[in-house]
N, C-alpha and C. Protein backbone atom coordinates (compact mmCIF):
# COMPACT_ATOMS: atom_id res chain seq x y z
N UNK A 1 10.21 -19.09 -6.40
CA UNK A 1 9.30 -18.87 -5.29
C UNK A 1 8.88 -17.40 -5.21
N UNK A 2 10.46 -16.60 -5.36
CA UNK A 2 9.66 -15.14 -5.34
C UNK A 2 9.00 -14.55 -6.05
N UNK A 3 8.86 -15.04 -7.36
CA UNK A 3 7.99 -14.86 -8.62
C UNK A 3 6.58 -14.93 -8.56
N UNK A 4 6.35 -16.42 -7.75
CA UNK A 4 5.21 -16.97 -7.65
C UNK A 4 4.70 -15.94 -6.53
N UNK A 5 5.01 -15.49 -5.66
CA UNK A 5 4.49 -14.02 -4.70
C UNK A 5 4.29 -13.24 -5.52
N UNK A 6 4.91 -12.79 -6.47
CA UNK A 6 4.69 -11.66 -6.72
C UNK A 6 3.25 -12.10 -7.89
N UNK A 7 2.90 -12.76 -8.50
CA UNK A 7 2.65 -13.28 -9.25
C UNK A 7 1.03 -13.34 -8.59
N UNK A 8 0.99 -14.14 -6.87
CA UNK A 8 0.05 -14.08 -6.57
C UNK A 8 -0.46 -12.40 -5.82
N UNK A 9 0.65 -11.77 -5.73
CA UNK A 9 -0.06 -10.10 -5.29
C UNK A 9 -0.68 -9.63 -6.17
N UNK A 10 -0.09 -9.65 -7.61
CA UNK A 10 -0.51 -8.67 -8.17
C UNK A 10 -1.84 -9.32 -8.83
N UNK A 11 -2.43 -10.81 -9.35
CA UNK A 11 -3.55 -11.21 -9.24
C UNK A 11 -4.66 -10.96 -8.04
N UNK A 12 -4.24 -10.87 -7.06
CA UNK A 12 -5.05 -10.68 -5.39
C UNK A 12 -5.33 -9.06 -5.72
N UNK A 13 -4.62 -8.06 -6.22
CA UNK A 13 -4.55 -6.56 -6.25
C UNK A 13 -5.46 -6.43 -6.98
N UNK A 14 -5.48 -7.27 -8.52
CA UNK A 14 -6.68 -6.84 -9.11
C UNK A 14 -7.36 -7.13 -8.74
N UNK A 15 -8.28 -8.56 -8.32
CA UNK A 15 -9.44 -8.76 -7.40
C UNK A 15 -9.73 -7.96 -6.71
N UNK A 16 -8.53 -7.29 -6.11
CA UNK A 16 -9.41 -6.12 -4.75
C UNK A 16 -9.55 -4.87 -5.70
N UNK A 17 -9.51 -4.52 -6.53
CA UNK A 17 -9.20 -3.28 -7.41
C UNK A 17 -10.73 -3.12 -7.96
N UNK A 18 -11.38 -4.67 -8.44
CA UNK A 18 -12.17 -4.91 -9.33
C UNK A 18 -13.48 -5.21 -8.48
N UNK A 19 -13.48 -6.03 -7.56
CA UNK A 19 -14.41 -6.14 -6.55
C UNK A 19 -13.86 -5.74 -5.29
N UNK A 20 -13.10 -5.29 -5.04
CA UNK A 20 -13.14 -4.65 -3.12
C UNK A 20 -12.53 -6.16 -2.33
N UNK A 21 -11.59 -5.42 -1.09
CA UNK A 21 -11.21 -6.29 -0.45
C UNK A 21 -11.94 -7.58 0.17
N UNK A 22 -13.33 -7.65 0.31
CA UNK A 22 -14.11 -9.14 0.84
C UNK A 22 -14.15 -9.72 -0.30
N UNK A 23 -14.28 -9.50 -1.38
CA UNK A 23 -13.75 -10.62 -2.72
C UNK A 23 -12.54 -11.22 -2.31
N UNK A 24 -11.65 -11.23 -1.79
CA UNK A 24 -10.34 -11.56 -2.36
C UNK A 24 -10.51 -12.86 -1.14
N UNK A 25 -10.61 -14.10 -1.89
CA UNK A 25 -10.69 -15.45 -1.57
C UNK A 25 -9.43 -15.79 -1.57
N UNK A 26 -9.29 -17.41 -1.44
CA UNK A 26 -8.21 -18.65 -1.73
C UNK A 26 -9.13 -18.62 -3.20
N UNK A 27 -10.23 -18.98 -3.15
CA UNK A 27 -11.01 -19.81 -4.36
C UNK A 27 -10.77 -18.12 -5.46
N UNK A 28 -11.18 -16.73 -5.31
CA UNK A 28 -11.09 -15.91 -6.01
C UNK A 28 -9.74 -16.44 -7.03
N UNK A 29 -9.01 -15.94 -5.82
CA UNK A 29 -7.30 -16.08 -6.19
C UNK A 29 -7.10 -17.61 -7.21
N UNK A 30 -7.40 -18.63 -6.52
CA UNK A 30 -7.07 -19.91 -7.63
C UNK A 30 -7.61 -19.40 -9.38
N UNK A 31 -8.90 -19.22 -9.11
CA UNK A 31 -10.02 -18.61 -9.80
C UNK A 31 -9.12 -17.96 -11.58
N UNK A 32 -8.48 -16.65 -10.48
CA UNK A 32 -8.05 -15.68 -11.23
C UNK A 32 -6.81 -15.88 -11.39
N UNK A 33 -6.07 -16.82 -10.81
CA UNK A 33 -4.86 -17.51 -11.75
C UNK A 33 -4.43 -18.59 -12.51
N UNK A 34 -6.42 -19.32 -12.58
CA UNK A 34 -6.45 -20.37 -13.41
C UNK A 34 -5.75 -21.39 -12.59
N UNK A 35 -5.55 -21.49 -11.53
CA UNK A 35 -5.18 -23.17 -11.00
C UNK A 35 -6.18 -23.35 -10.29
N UNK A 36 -5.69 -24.57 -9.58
CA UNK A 36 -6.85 -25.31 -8.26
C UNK A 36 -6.43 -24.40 -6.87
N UNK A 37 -7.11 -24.67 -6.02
CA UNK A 37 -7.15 -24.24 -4.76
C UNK A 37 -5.93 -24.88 -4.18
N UNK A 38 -6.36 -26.50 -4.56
CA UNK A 38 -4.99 -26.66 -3.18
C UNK A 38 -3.87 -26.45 -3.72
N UNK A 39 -3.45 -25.91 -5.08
CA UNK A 39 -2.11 -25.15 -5.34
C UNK A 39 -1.72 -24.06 -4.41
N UNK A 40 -2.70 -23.21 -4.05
CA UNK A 40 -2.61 -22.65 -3.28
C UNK A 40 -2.40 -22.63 -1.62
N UNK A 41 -3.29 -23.89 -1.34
CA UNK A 41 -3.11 -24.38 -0.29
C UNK A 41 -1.88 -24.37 0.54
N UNK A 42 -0.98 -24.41 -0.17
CA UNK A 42 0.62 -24.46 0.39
C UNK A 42 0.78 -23.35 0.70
N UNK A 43 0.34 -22.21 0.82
CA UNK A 43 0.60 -21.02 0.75
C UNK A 43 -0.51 -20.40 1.56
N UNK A 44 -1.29 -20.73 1.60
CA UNK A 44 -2.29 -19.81 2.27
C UNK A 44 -3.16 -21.32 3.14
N UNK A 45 -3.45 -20.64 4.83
CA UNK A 45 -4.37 -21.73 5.33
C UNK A 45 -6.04 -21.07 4.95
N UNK A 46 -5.82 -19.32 5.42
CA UNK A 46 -6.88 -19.21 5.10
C UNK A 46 -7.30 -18.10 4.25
N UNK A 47 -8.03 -17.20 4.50
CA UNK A 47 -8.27 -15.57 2.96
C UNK A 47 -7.25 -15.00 3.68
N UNK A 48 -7.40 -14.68 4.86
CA UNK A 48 -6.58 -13.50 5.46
C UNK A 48 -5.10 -13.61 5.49
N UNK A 49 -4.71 -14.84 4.86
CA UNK A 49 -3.24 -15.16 4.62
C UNK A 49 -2.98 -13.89 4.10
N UNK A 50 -3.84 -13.84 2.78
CA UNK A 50 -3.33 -13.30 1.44
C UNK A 50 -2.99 -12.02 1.90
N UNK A 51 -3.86 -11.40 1.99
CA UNK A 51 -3.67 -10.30 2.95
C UNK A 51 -2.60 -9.99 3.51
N UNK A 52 -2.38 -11.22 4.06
CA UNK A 52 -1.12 -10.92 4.93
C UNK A 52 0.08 -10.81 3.69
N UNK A 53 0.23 -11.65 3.12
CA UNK A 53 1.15 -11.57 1.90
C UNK A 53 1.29 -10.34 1.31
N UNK A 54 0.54 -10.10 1.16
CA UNK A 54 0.20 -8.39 0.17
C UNK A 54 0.77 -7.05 0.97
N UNK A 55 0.56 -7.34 2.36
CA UNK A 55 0.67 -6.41 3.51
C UNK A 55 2.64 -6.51 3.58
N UNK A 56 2.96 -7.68 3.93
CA UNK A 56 4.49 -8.17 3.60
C UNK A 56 5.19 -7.63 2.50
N UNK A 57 4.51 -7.81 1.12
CA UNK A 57 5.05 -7.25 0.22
C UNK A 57 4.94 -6.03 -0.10
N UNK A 58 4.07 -5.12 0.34
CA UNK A 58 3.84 -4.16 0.58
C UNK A 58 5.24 -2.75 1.50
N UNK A 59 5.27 -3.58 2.34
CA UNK A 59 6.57 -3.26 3.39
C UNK A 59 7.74 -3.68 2.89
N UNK A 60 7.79 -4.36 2.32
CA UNK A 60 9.01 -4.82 1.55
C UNK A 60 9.68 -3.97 0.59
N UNK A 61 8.15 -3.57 -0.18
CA UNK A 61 8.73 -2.36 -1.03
C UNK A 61 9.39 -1.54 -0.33
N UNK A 62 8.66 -0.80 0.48
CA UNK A 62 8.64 0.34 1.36
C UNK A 62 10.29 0.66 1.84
N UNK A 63 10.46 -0.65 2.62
CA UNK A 63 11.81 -0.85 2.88
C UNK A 63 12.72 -0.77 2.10
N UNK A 64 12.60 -1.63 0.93
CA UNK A 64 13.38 -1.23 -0.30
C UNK A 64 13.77 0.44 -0.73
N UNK A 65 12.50 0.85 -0.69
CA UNK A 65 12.99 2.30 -1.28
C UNK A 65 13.67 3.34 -0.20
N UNK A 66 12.73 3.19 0.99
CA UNK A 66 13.86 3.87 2.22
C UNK A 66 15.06 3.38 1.80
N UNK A 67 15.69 2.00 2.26
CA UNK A 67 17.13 1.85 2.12
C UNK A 67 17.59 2.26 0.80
N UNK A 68 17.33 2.63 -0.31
CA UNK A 68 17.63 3.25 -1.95
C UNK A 68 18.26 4.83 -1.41
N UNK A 69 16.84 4.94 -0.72
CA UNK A 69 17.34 6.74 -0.28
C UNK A 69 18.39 7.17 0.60
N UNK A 70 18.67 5.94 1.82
CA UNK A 70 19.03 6.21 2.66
C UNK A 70 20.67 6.14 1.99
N UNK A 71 20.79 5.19 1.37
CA UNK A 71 21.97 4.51 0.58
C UNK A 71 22.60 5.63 -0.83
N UNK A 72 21.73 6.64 -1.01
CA UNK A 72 21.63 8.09 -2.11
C UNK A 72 22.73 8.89 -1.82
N UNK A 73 22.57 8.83 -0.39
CA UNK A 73 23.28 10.19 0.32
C UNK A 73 23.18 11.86 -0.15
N UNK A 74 21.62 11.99 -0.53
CA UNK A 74 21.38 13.17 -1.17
C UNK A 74 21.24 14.33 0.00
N UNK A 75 20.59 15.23 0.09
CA UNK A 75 20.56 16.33 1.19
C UNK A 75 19.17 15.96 1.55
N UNK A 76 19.03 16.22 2.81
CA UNK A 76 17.93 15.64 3.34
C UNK A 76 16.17 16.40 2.71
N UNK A 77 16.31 17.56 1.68
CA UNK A 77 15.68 17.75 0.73
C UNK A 77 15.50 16.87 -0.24
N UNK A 78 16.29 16.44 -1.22
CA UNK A 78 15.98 15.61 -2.15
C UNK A 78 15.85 14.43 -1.84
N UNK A 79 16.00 13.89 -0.61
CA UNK A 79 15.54 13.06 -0.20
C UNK A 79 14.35 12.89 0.21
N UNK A 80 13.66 13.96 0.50
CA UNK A 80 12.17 14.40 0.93
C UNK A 80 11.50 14.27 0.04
N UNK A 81 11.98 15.09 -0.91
CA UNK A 81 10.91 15.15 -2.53
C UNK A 81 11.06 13.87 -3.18
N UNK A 82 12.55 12.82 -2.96
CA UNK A 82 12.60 11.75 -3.75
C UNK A 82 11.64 10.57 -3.24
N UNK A 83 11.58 10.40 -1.48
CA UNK A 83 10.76 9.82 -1.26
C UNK A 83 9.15 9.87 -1.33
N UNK A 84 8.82 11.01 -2.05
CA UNK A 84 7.23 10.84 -2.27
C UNK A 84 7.12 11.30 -3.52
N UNK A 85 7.95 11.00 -4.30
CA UNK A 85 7.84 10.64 -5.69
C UNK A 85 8.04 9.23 -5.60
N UNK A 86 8.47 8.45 -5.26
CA UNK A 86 8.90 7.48 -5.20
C UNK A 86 8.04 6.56 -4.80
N UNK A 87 7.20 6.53 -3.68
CA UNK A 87 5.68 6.44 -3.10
C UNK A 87 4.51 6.35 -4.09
N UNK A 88 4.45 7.95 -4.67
CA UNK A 88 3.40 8.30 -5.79
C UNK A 88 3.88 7.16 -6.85
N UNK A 89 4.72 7.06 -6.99
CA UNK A 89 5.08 5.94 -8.19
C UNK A 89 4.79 4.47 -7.97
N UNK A 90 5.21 4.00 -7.05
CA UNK A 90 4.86 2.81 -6.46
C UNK A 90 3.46 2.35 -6.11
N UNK A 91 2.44 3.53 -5.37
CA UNK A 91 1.11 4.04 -5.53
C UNK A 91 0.45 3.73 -7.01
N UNK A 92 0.98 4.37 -7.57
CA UNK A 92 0.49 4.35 -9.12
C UNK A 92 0.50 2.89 -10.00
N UNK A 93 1.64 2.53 -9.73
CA UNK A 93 2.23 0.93 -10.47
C UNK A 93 1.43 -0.17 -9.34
N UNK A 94 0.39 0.25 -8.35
CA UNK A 94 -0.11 -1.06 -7.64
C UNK A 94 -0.78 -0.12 -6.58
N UNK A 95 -2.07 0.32 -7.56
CA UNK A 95 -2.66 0.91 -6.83
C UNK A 95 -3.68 0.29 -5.55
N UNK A 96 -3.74 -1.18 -5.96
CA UNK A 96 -4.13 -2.12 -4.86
C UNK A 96 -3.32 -2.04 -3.23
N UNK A 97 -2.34 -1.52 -3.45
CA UNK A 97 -1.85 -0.94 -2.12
C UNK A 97 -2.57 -0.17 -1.63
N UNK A 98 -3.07 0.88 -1.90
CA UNK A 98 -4.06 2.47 -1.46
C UNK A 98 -5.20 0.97 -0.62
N UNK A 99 -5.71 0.41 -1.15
CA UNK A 99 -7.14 -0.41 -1.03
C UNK A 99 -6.72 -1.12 0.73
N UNK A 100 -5.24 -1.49 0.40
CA UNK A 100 -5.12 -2.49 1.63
C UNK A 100 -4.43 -1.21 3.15
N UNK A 101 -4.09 0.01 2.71
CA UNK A 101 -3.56 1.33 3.34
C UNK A 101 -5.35 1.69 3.78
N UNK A 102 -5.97 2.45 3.21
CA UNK A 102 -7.05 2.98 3.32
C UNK A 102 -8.82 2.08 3.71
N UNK A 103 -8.36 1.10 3.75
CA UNK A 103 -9.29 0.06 4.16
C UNK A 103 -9.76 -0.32 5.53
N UNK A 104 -11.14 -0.26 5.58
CA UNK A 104 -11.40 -0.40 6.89
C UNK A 104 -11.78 -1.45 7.63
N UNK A 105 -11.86 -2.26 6.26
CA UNK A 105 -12.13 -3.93 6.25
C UNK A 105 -11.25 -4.61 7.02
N UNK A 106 -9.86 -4.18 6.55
CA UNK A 106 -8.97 -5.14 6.41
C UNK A 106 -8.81 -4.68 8.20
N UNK A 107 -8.70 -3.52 9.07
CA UNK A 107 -8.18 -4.06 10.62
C UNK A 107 -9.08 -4.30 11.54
N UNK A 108 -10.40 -4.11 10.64
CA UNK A 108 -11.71 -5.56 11.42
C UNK A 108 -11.50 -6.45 11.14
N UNK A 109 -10.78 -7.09 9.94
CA UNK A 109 -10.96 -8.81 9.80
C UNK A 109 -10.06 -9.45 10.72
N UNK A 110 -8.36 -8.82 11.35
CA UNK A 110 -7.77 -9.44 11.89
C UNK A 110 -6.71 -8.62 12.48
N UNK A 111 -6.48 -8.89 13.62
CA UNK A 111 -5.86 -7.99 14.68
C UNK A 111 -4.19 -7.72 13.83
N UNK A 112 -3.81 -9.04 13.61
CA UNK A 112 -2.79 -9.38 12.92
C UNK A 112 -1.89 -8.43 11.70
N UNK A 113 -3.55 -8.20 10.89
CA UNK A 113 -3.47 -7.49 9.80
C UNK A 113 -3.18 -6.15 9.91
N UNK A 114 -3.71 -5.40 11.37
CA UNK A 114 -4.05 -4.32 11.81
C UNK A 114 -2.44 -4.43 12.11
N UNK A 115 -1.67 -4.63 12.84
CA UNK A 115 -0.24 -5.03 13.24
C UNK A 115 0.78 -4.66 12.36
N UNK A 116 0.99 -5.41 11.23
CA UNK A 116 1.60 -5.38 10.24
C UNK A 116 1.79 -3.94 9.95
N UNK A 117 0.12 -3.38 9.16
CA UNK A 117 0.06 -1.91 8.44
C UNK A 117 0.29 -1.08 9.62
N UNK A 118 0.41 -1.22 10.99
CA UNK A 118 0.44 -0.11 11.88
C UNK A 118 2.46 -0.04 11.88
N UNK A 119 2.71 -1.56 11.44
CA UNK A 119 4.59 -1.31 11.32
C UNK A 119 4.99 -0.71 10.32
N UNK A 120 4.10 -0.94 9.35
CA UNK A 120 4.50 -0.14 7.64
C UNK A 120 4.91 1.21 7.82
N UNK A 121 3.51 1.95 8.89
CA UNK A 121 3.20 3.46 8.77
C UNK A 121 4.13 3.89 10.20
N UNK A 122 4.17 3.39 11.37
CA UNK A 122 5.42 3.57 12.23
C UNK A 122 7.06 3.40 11.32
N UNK A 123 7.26 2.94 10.33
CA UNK A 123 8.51 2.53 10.09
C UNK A 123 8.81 3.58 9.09
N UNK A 124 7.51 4.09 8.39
CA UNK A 124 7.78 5.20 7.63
C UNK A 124 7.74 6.64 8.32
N UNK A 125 7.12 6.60 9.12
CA UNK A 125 7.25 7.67 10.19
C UNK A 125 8.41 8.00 10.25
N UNK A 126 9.18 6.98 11.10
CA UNK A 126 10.19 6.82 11.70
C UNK A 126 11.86 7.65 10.45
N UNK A 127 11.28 6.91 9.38
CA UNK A 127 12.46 7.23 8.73
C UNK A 127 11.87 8.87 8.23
N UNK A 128 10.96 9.36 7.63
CA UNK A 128 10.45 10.81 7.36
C UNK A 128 11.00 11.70 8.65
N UNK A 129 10.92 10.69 9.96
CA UNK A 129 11.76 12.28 10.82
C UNK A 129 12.83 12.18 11.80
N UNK A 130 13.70 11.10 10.73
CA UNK A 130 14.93 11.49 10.50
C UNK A 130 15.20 12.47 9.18
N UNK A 131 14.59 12.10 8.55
CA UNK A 131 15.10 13.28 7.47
C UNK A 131 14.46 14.23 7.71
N UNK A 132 13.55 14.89 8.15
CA UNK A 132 13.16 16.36 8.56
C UNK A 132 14.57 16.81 9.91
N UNK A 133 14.86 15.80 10.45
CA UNK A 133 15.15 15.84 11.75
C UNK A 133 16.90 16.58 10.98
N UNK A 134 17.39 15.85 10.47
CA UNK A 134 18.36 15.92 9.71
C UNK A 134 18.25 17.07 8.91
N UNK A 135 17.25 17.77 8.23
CA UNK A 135 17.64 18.96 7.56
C UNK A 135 17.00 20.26 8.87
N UNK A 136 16.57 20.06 9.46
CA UNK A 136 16.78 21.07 10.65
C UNK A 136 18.01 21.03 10.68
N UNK A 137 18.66 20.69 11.25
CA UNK A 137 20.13 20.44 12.18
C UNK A 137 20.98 21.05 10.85
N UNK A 138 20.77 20.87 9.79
CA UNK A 138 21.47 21.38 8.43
C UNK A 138 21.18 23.00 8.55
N UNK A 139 20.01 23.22 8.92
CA UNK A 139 19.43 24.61 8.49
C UNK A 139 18.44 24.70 7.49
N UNK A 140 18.70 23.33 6.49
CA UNK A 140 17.70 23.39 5.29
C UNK A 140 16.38 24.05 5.48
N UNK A 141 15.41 23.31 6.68
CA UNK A 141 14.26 23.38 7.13
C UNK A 141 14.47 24.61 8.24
N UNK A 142 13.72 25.67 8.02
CA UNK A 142 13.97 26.69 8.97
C UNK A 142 12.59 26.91 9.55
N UNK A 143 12.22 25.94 10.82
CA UNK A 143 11.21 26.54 11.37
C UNK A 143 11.43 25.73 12.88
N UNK A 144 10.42 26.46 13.99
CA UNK A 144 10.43 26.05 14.90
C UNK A 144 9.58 25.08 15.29
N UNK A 145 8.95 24.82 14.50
CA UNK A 145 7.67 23.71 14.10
C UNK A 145 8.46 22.64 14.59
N UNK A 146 7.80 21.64 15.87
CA UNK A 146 8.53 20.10 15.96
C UNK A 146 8.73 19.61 14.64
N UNK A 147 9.52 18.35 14.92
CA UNK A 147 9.81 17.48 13.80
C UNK A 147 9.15 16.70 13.56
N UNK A 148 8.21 15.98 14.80
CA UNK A 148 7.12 15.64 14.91
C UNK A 148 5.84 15.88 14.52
N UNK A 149 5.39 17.28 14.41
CA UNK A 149 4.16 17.70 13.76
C UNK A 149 4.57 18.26 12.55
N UNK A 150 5.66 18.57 12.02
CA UNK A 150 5.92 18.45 10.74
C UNK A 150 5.90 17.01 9.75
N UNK A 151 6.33 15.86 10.63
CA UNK A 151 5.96 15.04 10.11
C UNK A 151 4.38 14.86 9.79
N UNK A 152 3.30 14.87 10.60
CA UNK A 152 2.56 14.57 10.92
C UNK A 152 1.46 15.27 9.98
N UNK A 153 1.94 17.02 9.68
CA UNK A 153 1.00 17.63 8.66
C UNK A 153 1.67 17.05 7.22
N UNK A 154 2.94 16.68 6.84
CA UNK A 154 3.08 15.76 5.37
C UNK A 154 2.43 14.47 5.42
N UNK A 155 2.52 13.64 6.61
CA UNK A 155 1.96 12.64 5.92
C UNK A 155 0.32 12.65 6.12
N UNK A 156 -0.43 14.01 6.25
CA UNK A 156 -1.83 14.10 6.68
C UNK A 156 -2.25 14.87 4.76
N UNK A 157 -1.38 15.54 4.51
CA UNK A 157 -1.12 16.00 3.50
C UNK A 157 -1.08 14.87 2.45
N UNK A 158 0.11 14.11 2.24
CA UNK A 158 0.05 12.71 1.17
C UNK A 158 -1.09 11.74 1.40
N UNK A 159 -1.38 11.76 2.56
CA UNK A 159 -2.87 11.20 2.66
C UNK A 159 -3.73 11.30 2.15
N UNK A 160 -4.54 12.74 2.25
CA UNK A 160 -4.93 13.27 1.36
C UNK A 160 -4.92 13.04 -0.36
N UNK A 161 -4.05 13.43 -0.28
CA UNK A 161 -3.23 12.97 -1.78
C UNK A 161 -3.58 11.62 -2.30
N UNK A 162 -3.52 10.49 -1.85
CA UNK A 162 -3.54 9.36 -1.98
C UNK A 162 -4.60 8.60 -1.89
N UNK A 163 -5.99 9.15 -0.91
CA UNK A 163 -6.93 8.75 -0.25
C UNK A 163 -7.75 9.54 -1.86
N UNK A 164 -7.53 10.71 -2.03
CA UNK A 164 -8.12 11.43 -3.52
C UNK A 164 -7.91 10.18 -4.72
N UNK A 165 -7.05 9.83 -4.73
CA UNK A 165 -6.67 8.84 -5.87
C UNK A 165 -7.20 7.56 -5.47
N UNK A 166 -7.34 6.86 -4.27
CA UNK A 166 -8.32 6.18 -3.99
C UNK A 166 -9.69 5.88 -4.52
N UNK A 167 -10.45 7.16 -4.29
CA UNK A 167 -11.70 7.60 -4.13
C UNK A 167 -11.44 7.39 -5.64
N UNK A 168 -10.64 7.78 -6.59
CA UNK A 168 -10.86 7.71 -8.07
C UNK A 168 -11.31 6.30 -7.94
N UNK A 169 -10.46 5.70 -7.95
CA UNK A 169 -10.25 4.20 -8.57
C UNK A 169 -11.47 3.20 -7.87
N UNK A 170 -12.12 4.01 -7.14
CA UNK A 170 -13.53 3.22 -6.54
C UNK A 170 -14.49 3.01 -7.00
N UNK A 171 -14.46 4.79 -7.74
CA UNK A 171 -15.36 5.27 -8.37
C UNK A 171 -14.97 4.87 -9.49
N UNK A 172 -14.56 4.27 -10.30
CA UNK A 172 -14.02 3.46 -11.57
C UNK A 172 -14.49 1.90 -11.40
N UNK A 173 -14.16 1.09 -10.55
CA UNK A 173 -14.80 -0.02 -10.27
C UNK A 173 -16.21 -0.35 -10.01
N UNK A 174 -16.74 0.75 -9.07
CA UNK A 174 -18.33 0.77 -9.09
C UNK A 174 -19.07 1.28 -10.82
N UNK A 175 -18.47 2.36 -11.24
CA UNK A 175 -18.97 2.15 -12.91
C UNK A 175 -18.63 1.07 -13.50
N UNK A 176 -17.74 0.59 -13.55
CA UNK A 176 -17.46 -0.99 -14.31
C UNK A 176 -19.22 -2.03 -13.68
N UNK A 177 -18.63 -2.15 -12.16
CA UNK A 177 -19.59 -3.13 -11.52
C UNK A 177 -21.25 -2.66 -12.47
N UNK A 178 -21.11 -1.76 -12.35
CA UNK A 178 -22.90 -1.25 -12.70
C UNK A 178 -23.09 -1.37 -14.52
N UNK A 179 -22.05 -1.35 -15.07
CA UNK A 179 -22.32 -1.68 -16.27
C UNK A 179 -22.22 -2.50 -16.59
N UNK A 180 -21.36 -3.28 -16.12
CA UNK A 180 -21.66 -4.72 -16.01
C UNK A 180 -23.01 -4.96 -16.02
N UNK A 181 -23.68 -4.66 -14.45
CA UNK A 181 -24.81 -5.32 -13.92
C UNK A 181 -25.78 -4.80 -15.15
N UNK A 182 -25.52 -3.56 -15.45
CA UNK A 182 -26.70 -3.41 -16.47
C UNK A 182 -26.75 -4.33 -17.98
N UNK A 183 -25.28 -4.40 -18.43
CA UNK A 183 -25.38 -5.47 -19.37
C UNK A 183 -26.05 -6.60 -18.96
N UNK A 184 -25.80 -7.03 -17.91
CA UNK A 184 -26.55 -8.75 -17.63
C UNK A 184 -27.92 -8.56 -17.85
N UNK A 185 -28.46 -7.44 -17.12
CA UNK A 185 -29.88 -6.66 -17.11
C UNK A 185 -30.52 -6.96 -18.66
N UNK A 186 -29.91 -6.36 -19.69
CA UNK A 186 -30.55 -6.18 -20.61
C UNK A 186 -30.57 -7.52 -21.37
């Protein structure tokens, strides 16, 4: 079963990678894993399931790697630098995450959806300042800067970061799309 999730994310990731999140159907998805629809059917009532699936697995990671770090017991430094290497990596290996993070589609299509990614980015909050919070109290971090707006300029910062690598991979799909279109053209 958990195969078959993962199996259907990372098919749904390329669809959104290749055409943008309003591509990503039931029928896309059957489409692009070569079965019928109502295989799918069991799994999804409607598009925005998928979504939802992707968003789930998404946090799942997330969770996963917090509890990795938390479970490290490194100094609340290398825990800093490990968690956004760790991110950038995960980023990188499914970059269809950035699409469903940075998307403006996805918390117009459904309140639901909007819900989920607002727990992803509260839950990562949450754990980033404990560990700032934690290397104050060490001394590591020596400033009078809240822990709060220290959080707040890193993850405005990896944003950045991430939203740049975005913008690549858009701009990679729209040249595909157009050469495409121009092959059909000619």
């Amino acid at each position: 079963m958990e195969s078959k999730k993962t199996e259907m994310v990372e098919a749904a990731g390329r669809i959104i990678l290749e055409s943008g999140i309003n591509a990503l159907t039931i029928d896309t998805l059957a489409f692009r894993m070569e079965i019928l629809h109502s295989e799918l059917s069991i799994y999804f009532e409607k598009d925005n399931d998928i979504l939802k699936m992707m968003l789930f697995s998404l946090d799942n990671e997330i969770q996963k790697l917090i509890n990795t770090l938390v479970a490290s017991n490194q100094s609340p430094e290398e825990e800093l630098q490990n968690l956004f290497k760790d991110l950038y990596e995960l980023f990188n290996r499914k970059p269809y995450y950035l699409s469903l993070i940075f998307s403006t589609e996805l918390t117009e299509m459904d309140s639901e959806l909007y819900d989920i990614l607002l727990r992803i980015r509260t839950a990562a909050e949450m754990y980033l300042l404990q560990v700032i919070t934690q290397g104050k109290n060490k001394k590591i971090y020596n400033t009078k800067t809240s822990s709060r707006s220290l959080v707040n300029r890193i993850l405005v910062s990896f944003r950045l970061l991430m939203n740049e690598q975005m913008v690549s991979i858009n701009l990679v799909r729209n040249l595909k799309m157009l050469r495409s279109k121009n092959e059909k053209d000619y």
